[in-house]
Every structure is written in structure tokens, then in C-alpha cells.
C-alpha atoms as a PDB file:
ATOM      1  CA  UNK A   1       0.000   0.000   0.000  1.00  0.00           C
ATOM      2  CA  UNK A   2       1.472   3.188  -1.155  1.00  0.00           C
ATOM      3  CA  UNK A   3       2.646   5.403   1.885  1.00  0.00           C
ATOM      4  CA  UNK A   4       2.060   9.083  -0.054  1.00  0.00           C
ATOM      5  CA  UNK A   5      -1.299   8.949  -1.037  1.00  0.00           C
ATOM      6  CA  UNK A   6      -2.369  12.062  -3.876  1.00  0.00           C
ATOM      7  CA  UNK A   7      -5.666  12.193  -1.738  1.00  0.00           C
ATOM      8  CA  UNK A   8      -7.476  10.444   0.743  1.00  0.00           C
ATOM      9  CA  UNK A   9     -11.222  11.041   2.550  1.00  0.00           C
ATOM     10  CA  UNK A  10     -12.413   9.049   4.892  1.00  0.00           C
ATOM     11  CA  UNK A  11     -16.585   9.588   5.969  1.00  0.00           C
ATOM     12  CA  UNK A  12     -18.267   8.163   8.798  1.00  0.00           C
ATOM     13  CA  UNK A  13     -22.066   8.550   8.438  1.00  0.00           C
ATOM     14  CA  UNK A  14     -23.965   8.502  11.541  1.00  0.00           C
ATOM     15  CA  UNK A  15     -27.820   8.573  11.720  1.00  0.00           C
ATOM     16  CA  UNK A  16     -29.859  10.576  15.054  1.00  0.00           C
ATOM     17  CA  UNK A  17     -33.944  10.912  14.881  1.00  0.00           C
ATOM     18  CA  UNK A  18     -34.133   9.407  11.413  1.00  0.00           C
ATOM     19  CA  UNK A  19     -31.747  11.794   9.809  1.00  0.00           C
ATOM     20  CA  UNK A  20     -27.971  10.654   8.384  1.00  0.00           C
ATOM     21  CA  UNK A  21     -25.116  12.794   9.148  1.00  0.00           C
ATOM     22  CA  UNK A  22     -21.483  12.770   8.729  1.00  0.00           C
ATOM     23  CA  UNK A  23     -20.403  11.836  12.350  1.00  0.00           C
ATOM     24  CA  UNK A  24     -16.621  12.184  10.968  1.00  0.00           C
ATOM     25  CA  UNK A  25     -14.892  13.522   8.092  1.00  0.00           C
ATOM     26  CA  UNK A  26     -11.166  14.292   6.612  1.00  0.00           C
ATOM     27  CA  UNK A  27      -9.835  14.559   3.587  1.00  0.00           C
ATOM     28  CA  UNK A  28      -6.181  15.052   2.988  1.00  0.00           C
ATOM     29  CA  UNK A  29      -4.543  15.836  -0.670  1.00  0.00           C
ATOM     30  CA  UNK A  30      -6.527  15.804  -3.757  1.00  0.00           C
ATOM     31  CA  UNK A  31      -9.476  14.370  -2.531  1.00  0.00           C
ATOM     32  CA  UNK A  32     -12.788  16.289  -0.446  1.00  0.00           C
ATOM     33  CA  UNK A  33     -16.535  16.293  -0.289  1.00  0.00           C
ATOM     34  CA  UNK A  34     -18.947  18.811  -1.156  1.00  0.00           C
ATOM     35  CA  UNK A  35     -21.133  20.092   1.819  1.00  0.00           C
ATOM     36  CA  UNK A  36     -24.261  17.489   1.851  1.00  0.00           C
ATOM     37  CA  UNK A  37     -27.490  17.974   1.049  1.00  0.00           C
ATOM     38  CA  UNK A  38     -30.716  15.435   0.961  1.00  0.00           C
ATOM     39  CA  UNK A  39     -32.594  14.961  -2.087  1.00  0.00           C
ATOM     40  CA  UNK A  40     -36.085  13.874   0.111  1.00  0.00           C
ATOM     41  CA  UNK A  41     -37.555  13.734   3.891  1.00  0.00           C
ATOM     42  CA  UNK A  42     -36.033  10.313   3.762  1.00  0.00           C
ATOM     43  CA  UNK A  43     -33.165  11.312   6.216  1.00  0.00           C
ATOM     44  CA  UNK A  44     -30.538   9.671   3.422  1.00  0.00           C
ATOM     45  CA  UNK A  45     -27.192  12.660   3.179  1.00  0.00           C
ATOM     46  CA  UNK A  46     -25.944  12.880  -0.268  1.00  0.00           C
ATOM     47  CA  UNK A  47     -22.276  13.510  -0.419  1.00  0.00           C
ATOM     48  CA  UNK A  48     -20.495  14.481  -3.883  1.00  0.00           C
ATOM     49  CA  UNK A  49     -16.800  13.788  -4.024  1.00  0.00           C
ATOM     50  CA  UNK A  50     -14.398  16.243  -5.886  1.00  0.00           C
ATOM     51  CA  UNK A  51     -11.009  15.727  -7.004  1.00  0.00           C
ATOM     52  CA  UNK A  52      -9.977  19.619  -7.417  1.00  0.00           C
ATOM     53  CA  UNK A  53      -6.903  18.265  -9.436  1.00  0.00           C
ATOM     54  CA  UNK A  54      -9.651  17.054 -12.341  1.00  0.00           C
ATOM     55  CA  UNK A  55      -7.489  14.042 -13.218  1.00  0.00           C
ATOM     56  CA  UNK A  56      -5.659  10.959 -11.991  1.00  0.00           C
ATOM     57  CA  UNK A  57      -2.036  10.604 -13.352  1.00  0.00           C
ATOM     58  CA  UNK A  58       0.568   8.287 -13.393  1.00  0.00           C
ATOM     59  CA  UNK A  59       1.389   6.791 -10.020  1.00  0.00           C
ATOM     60  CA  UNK A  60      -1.080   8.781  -8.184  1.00  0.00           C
ATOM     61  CA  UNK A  61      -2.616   6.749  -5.486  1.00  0.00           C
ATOM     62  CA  UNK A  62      -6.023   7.175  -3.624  1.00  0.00           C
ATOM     63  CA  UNK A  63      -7.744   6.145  -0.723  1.00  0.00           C
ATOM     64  CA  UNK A  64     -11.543   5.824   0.149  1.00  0.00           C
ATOM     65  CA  UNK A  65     -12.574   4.612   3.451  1.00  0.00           C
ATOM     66  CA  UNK A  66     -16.788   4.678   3.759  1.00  0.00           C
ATOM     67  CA  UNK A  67     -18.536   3.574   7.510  1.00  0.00           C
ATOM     68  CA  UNK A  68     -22.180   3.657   7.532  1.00  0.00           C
ATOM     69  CA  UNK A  69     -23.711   2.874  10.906  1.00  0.00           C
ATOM     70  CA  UNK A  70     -26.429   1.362  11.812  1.00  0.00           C
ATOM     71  CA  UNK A  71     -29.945   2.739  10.390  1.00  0.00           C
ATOM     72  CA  UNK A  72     -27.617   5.369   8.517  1.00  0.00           C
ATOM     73  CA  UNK A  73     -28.248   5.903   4.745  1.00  0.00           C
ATOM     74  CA  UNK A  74     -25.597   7.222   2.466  1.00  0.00           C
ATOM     75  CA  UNK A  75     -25.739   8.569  -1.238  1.00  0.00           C
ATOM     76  CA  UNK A  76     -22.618   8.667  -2.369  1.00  0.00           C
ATOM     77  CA  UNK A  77     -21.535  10.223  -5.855  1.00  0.00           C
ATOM     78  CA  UNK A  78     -18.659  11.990  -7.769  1.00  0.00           C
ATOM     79  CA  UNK A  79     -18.975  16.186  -8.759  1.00  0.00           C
ATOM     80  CA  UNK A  80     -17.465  14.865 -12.948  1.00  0.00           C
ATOM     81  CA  UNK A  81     -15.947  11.982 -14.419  1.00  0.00           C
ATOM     82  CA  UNK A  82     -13.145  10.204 -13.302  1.00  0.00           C
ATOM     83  CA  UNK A  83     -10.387  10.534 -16.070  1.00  0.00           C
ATOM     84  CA  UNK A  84      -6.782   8.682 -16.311  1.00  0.00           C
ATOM     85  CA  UNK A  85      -4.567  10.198 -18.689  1.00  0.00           C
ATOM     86  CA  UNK A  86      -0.964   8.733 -19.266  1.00  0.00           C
ATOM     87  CA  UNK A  87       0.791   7.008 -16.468  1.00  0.00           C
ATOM     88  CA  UNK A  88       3.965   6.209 -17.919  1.00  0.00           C
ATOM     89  CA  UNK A  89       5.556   5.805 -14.772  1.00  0.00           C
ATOM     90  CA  UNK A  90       2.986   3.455 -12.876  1.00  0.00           C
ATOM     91  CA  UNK A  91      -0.411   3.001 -13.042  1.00  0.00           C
ATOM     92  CA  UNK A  92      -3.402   5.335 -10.879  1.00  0.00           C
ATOM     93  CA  UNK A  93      -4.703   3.131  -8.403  1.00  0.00           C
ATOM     94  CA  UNK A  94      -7.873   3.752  -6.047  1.00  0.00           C
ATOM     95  CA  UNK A  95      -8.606   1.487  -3.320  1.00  0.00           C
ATOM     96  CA  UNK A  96     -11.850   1.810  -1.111  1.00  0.00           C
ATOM     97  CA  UNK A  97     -13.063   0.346   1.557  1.00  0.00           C
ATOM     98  CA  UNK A  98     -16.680   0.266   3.038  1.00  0.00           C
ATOM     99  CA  UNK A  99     -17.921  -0.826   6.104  1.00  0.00           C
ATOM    100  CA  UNK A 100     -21.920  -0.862   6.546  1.00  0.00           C
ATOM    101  CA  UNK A 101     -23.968  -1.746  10.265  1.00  0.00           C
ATOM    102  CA  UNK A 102     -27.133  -3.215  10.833  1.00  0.00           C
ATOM    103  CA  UNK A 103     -29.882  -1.300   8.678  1.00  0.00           C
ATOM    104  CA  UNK A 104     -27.798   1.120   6.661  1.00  0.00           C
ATOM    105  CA  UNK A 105     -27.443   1.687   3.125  1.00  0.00           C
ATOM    106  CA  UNK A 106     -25.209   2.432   0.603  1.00  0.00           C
ATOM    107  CA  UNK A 107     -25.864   3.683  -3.618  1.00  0.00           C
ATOM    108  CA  UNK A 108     -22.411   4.316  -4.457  1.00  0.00           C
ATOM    109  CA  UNK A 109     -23.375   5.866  -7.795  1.00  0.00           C
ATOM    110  CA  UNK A 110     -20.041   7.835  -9.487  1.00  0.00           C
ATOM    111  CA  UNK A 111     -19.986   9.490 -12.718  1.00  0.00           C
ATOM    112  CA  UNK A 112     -18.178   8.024 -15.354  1.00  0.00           C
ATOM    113  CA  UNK A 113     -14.424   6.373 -15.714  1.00  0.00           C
ATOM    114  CA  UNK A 114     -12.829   7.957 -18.651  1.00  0.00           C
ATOM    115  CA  UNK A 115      -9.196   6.125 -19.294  1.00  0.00           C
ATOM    116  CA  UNK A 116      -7.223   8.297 -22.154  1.00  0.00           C
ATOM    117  CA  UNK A 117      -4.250   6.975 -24.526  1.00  0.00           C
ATOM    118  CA  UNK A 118      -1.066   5.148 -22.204  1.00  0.00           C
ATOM    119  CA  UNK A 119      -3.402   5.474 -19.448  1.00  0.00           C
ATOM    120  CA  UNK A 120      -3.497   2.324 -16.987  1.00  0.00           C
ATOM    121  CA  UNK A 121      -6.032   2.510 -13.695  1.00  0.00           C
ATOM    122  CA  UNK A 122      -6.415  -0.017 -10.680  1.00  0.00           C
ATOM    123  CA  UNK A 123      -9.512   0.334  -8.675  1.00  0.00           C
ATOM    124  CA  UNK A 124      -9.779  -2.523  -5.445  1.00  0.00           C
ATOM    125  CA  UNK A 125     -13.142  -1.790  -3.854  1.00  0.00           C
ATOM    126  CA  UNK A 126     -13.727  -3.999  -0.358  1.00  0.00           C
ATOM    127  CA  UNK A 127     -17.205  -4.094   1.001  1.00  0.00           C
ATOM    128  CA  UNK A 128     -17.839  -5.492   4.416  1.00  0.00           C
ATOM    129  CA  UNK A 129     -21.724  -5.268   5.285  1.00  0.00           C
ATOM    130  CA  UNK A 130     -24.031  -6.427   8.112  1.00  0.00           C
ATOM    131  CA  UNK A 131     -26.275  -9.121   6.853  1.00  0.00           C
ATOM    132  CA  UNK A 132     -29.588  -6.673   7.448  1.00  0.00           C
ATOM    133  CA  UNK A 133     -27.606  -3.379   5.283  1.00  0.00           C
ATOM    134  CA  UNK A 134     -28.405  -2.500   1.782  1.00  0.00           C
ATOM    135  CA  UNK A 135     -25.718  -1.798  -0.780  1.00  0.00           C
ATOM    136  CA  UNK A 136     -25.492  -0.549  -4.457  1.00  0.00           C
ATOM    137  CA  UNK A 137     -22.073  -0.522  -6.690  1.00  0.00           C
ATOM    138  CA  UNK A 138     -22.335   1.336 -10.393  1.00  0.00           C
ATOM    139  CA  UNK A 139     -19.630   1.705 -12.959  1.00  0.00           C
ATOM    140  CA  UNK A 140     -19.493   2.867 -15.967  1.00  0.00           C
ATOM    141  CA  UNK A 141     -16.477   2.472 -18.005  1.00  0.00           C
ATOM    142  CA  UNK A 142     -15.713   4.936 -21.587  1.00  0.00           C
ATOM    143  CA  UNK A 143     -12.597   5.386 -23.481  1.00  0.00           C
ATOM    144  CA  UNK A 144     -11.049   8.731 -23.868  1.00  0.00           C
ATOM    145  CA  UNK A 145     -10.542  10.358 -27.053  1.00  0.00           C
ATOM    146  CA  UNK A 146      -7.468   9.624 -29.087  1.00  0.00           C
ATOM    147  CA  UNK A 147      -5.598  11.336 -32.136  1.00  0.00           C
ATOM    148  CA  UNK A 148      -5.473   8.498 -33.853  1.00  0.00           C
ATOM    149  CA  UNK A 149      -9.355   7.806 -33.369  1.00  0.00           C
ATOM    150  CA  UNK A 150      -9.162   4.350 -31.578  1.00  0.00           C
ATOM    151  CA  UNK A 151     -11.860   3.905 -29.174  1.00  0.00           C
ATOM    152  CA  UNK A 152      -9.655   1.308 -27.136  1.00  0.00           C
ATOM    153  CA  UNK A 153      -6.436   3.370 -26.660  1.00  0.00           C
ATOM    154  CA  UNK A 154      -5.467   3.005 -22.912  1.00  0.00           C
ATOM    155  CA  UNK A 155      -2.915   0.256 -21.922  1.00  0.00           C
ATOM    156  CA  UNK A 156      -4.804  -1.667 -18.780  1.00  0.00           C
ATOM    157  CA  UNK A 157      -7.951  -1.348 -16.765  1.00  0.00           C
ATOM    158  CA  UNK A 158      -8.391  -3.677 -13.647  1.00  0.00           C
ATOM    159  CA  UNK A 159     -11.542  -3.259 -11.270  1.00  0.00           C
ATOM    160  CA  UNK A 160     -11.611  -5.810  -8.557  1.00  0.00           C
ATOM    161  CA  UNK A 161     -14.825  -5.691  -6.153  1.00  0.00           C
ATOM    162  CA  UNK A 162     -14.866  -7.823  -3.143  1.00  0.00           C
ATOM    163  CA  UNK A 163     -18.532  -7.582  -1.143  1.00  0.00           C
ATOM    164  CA  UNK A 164     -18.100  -9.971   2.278  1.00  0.00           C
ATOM    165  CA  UNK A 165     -21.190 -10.324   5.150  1.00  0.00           C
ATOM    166  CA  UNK A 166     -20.036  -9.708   8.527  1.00  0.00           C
ATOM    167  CA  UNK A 167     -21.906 -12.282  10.863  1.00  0.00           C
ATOM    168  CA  UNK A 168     -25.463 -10.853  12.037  1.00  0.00           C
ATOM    169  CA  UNK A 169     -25.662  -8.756  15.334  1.00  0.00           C
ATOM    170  CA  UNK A 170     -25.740 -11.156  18.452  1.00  0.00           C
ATOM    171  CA  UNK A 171     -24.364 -14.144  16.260  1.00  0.00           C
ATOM    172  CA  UNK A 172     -21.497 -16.167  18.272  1.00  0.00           C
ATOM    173  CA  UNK A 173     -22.754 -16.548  21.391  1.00  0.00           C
ATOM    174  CA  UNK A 174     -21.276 -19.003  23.367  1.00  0.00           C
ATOM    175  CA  UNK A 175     -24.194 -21.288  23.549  1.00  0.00           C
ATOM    176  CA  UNK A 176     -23.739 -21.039  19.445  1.00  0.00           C
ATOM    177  CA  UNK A 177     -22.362 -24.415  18.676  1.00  0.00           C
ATOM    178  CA  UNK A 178     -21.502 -23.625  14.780  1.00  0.00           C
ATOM    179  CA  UNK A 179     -17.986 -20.383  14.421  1.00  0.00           C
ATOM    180  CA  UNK A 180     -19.448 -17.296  13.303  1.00  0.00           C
ATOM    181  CA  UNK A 181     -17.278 -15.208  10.669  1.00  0.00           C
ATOM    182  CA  UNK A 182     -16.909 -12.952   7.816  1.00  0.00           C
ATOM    183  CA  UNK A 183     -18.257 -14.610   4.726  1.00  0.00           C
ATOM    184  CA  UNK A 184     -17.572 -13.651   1.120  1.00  0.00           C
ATOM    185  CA  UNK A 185     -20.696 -13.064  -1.152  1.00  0.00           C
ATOM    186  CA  UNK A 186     -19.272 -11.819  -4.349  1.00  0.00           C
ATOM    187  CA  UNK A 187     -15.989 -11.208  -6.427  1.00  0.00           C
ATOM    188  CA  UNK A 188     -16.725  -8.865  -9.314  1.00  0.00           C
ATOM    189  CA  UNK A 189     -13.744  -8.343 -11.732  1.00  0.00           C
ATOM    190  CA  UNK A 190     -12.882  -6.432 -14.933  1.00  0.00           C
ATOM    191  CA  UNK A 191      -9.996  -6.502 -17.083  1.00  0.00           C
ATOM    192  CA  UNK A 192      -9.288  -4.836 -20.315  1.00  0.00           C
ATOM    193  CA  UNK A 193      -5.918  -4.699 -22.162  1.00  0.00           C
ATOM    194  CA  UNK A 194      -6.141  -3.649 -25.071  1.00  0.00           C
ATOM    195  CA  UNK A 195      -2.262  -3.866 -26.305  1.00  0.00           C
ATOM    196  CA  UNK A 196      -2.993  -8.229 -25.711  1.00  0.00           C
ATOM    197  CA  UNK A 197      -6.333  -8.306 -27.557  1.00  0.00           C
ATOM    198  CA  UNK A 198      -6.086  -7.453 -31.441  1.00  0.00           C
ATOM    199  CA  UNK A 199     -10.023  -6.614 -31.672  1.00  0.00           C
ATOM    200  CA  UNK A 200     -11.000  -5.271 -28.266  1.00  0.00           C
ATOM    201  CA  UNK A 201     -14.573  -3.556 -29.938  1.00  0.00           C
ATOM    202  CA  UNK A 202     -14.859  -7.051 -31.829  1.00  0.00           C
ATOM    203  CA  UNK A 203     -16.872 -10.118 -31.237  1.00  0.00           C
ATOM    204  CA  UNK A 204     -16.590 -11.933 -28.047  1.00  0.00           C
ATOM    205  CA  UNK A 205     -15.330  -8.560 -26.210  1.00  0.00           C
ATOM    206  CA  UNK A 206     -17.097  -5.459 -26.416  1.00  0.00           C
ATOM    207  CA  UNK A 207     -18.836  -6.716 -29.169  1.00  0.00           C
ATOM    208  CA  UNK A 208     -19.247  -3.322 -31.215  1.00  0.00           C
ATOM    209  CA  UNK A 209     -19.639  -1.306 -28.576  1.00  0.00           C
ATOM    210  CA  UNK A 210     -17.383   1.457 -26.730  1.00  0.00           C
ATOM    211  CA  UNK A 211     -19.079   2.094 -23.283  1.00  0.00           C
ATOM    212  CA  UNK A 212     -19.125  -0.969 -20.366  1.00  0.00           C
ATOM    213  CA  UNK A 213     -20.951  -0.563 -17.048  1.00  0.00           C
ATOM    214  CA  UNK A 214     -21.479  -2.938 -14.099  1.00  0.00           C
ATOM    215  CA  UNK A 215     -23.795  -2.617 -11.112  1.00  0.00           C
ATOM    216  CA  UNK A 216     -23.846  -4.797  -8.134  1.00  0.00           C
ATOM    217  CA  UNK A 217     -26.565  -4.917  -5.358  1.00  0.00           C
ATOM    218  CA  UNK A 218     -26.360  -7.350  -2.152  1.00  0.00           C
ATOM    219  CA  UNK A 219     -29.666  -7.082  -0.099  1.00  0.00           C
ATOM    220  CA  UNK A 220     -31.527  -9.577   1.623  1.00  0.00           C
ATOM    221  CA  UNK A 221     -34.844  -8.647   0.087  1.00  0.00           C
ATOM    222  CA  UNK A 222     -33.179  -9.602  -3.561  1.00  0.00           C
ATOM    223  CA  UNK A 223     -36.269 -12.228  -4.293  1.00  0.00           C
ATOM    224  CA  UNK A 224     -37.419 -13.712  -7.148  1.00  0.00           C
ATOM    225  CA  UNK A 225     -40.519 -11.721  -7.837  1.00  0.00           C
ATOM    226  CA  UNK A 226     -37.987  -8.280  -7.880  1.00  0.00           C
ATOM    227  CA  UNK A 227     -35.121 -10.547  -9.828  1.00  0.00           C
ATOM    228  CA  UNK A 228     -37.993 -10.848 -12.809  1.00  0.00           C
ATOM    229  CA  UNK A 229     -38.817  -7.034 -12.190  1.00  0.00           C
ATOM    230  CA  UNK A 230     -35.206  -6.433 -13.012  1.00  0.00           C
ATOM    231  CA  UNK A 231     -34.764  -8.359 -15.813  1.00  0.00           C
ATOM    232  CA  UNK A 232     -37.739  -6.441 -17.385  1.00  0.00           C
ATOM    233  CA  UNK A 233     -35.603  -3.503 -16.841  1.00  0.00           C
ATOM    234  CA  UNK A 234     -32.540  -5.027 -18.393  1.00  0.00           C
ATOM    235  CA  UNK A 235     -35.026  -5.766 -21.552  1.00  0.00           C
ATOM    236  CA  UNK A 236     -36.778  -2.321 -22.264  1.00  0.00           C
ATOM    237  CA  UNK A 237     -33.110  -0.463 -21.628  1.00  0.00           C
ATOM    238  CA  UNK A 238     -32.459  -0.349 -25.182  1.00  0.00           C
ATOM    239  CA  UNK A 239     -28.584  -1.864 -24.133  1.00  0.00           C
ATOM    240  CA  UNK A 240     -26.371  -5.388 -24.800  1.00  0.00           C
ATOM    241  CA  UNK A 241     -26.646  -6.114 -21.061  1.00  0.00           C
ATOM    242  CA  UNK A 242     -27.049  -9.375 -18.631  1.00  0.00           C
ATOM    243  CA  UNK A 243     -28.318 -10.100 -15.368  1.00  0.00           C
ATOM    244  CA  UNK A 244     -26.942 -12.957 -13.174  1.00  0.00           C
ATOM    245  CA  UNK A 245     -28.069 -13.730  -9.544  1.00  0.00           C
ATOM    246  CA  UNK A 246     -24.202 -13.828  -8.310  1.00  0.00           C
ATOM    247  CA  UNK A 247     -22.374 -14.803  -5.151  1.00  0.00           C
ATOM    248  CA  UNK A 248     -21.323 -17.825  -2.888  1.00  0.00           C
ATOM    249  CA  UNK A 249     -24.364 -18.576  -1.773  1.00  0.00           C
ATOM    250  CA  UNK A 250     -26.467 -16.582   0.807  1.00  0.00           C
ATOM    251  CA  UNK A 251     -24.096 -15.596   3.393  1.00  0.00           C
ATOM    252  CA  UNK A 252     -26.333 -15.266   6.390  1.00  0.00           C
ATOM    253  CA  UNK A 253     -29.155 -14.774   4.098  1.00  0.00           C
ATOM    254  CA  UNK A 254     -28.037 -11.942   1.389  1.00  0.00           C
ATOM    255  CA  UNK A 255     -28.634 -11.931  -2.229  1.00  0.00           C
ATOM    256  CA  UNK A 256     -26.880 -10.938  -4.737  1.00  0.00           C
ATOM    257  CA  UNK A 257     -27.141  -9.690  -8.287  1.00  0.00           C
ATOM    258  CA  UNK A 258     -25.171  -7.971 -10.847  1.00  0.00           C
ATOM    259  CA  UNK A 259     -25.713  -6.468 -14.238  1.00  0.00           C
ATOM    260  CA  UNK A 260     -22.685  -5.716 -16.828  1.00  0.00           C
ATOM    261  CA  UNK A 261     -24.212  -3.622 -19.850  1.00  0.00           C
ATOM    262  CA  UNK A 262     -21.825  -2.748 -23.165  1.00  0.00           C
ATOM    263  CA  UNK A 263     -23.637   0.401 -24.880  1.00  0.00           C
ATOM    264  CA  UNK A 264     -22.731   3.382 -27.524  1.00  0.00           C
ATOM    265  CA  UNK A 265     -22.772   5.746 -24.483  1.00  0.00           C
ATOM    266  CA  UNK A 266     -22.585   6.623 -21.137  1.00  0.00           C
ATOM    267  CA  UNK A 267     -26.269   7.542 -20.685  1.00  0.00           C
ATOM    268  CA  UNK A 268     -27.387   4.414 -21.794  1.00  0.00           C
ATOM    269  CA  UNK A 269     -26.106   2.345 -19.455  1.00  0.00           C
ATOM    270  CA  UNK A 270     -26.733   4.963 -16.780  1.00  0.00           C
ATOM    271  CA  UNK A 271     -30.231   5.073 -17.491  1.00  0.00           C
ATOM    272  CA  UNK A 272     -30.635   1.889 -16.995  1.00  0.00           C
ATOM    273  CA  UNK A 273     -29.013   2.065 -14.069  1.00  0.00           C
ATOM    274  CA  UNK A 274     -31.025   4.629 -12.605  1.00  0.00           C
ATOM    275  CA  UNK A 275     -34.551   2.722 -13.399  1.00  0.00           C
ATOM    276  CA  UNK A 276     -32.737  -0.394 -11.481  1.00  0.00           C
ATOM    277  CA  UNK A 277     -31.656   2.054  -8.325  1.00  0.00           C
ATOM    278  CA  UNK A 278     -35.307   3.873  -8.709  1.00  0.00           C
ATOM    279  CA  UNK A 279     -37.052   0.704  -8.146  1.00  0.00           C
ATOM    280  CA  UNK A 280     -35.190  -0.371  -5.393  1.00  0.00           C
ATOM    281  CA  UNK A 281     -35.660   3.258  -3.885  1.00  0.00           C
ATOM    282  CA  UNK A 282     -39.638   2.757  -3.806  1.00  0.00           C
ATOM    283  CA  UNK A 283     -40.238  -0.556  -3.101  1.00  0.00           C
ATOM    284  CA  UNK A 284     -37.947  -1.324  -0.533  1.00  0.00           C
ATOM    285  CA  UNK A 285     -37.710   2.660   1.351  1.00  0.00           C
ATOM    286  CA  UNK A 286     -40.616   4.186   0.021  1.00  0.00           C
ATOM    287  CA  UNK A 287     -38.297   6.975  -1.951  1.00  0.00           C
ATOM    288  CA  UNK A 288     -38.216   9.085  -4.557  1.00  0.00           C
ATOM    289  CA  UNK A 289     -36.049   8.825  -7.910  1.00  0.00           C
ATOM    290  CA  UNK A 290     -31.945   9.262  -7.022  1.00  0.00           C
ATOM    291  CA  UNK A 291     -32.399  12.989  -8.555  1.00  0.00           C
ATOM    292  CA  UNK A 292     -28.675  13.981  -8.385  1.00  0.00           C
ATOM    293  CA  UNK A 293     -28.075  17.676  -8.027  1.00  0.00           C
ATOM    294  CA  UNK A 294     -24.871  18.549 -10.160  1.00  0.00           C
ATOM    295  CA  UNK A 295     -25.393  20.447 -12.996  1.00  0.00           C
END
């Protein structure tokens, strides 16, 4: 782990008479949050996270660190797109890691990853959540522009996403005859290099297309009935995209499900991801659409 990070934040979201609050913050380097604001009488904070430097470069390094305590609810989103130019000396690397309590939730929902020409990115995402939290990944992937017009121009992408259950609160006991531990639900991975693939837009890749996106969600209430709802979504979204019920198993009684999508652009993909994130919203919290304030 790199000892000179180019930013870090850390946010600890607490939650007091139904309302979620940062209980802790810092930031350090090229990383910070905007002040929060809520989107509904939910009591969910949004917070938008800025990179004032408006790029990630070669060998920068950054570090996320998300807790969300019990019956907190977090929003969490980017101010622009995350680009990579060149790194010709090592690659940008972001690692996060989230912890979520009993009740809380999570829609981690960034703006784009943009990775120019010679640009190579690492992102290691590490979720640890209580078996009765709520979580939502997106990603969506585009290439930068190039002179020489190739859509595929960067030298590596790797996105690694590791979601594990923490055991369920007043689990281990000692008249519990069975060890209680973490348990891993999901590894999610992506890898694209484009220098060791002669047709990276070709058939059995991309397959035409120029934009990826993934979405994970690990919740409990991930049942059939809502699995079908979802694929209908996947259908009418008007992108090449598949849904998988993913994961080891229930840990402790989560679900799992993922989508990857491969589209002609970056609203595509994150309309669809929207509608998925909207549903979830009113069925399962009673809330309005994730109307992100930016622009």
C-alpha cells in the first residue's frame, strides 16, 4: 500500500432521529466532499466527491474509506468523471473500503471512468456489510478520445470488487455451537488490455460497442418476484446487457445480483441504471427517484 497517497477522505455517516449525518470527516490531498445535502424527507445525506486536481495521473494513489452505521443511509456520488490520462511511470490506483452496520445503506453511484491513450487505472473496492444493510455498486467504463481515433487506446484497466457479510448482530454466542465469521458473497472483476487483444470492440469482447458498465446490489430482500422485475428492466433499456443472480451462496441470508451492460454511451447504461436504483428506492424505502443535483 502506497505510503504518499495524492488524496485520501475518509466519511463516517452517523444517523440521530431518522436523519444521516457525517459523524466524521477528513480529507487530505486531492481528494474532499462537497457540503451534503438530501434529495427527500427520507433522512438519506448525499455527499459528492471532488477531485480539485480534475485528473488521476501516473502513479497517483487514492484512498476511500466509507462507515455507515447502523440505520444510517448514504448517497454517495462523484462532482465529474473520473479521467486517467498517461501514467507512464505506474499506473493510478484507487482502493476503497466500506464498512456498513445493521440497517444502513449504501448507492455508491459515481460518474463516469474515462481512461485516455497510455493510461493504466487499478480500482480494489472492499465491502464489508451487516447481513440486514443494503448496498449498491455502479460503474461505468468509456474510453477517452485519441488522435489516432481508436476507441480502445489506454494500456490496462483492472476493477476488482470484493462484497463480504459480517456475521449478524448477536451471532457467536457461546451457547452457538456452529464459528461465526466474515463470509464472502461476491468477487466482481474487470480486465481490459487492449495492447494483448487485437479486436477489443470485436466479437466476443465489447462486441461493437465502446461504453461498459457494471452494477452490483447485495440485499436480503433480492427475491425472485424483484429478480424478474429487473430483468424487465434489463429488456426495455435499449442496451447489450445481462443479469446474473451472483455470489457464494447466501451468506447469512443476502442476495446478490449484478448487471454488466456494453452500450454506444454513457447515458445508456446509466439510465438503466437509474430505473434499477429507482425501483429499489420505492419498493424497498418508500423513496423518490436518485435525482442527483450537479449540474
Amino acid at each position: 500500500m502506497p505510503e504518499d497517497w495524492a488524496g485520501q477522505l475518509r466519511l463516517e455517516i452517523g444517523q440521530r432521529d431518522g436523519r444521516s449525518y457525517a459523524a466524521r470527516q477528513f480529507h487530505e490531498g486531492a481528494l474532499r466532499v462537497l457540503r451534503p445535502h438530501y434529495l427527500d424527507r427520507s433522512g438519506q445525506v448525499t455527499y459528492t466527491v471532488v477531485n480539485p486536481g480534475g485528473a488521476y495521473l501516473g502513479a497517483d494513489a487514492y484512498r476511500l474509506d466509507v462507515d455507515v452505521a447502523a440505520g444510517a443511509s448514504l448517497a454517495l456520488t462523484t462532482q465529474s468523471a473520473t479521467k486517467v490520462y498517461r501514467t507512464p511511470q505506474d499506473p493510478a490506483t484507487q482502493e476503497m473500503s466500506v464498512r456498513l452496520g445493521p440497517g444502513s445503506v449504501l448507492e455508491y453511484v459515481p460518474d463516469q471512468l474515462i481512461v485516455y491513450r497510455g493510461g493504466s487505472y487499478i480500482q480494489r473496492t472492499l465491502v464489508e456489510m451487516d447481513p440486514t444493510a443494503s448496498l449498491v455498486l455502479a460503474e461505468v467504463v468509456t474510453p477517452g478520445w485519441s488522435p489516432s481515433g481508436e476507441s480502445f487506446a489506454y494500456d490496462d484497466l483492472r476493477m476488482r470488487t470484493e462484497v463480504r457479510v459480517t456475521p449478524p448482530a448477536g451471532a457467536g454466542a457461546p451457547s452457538s455451537p456452529a464459528p461465526v465469521r466474515t463470509r464472502r458473497l461476491v468477487v466482481d472483476q474487470l480486465r481490459i488490455r487492449p495492447s494483448e487483444h487485437t479486436d477489443v470492440a470485436g466479437t466476443g469482447f465489447m462486441e461493437g460497442h465502446s461504453h461498459t458498465g457494471q452494477l452490483l446490489l447485495a440485499d436480503a430482500r433480492l427475491d425472485a418476484e424483484l429478480y424478474e422485475r429487473l430483468c424487465e428492466l434489463v429488456d426495455a433499456s435499449g442496451t447489450h446487457s445481462g443479469i446474473t443472480r451472483a455470489g457464494a451462496g447466501e451468506p447469512y441470508g443476502v442476495r446478490c445480483v449484478c448487471l454488466r451492460s456494453l452500450a454506444e454511451s454513457t447515458e445508456a447504461i446509466a439510465a438503466l441504471h437509474r430505473a434499477v436504483v429507482d425501483e429499489l428506492r420505492e419498493r424497498w424505502r418508500g423513496q423518490a427517484p436518485l435525482g442527483l443535483r450537479k449540474y
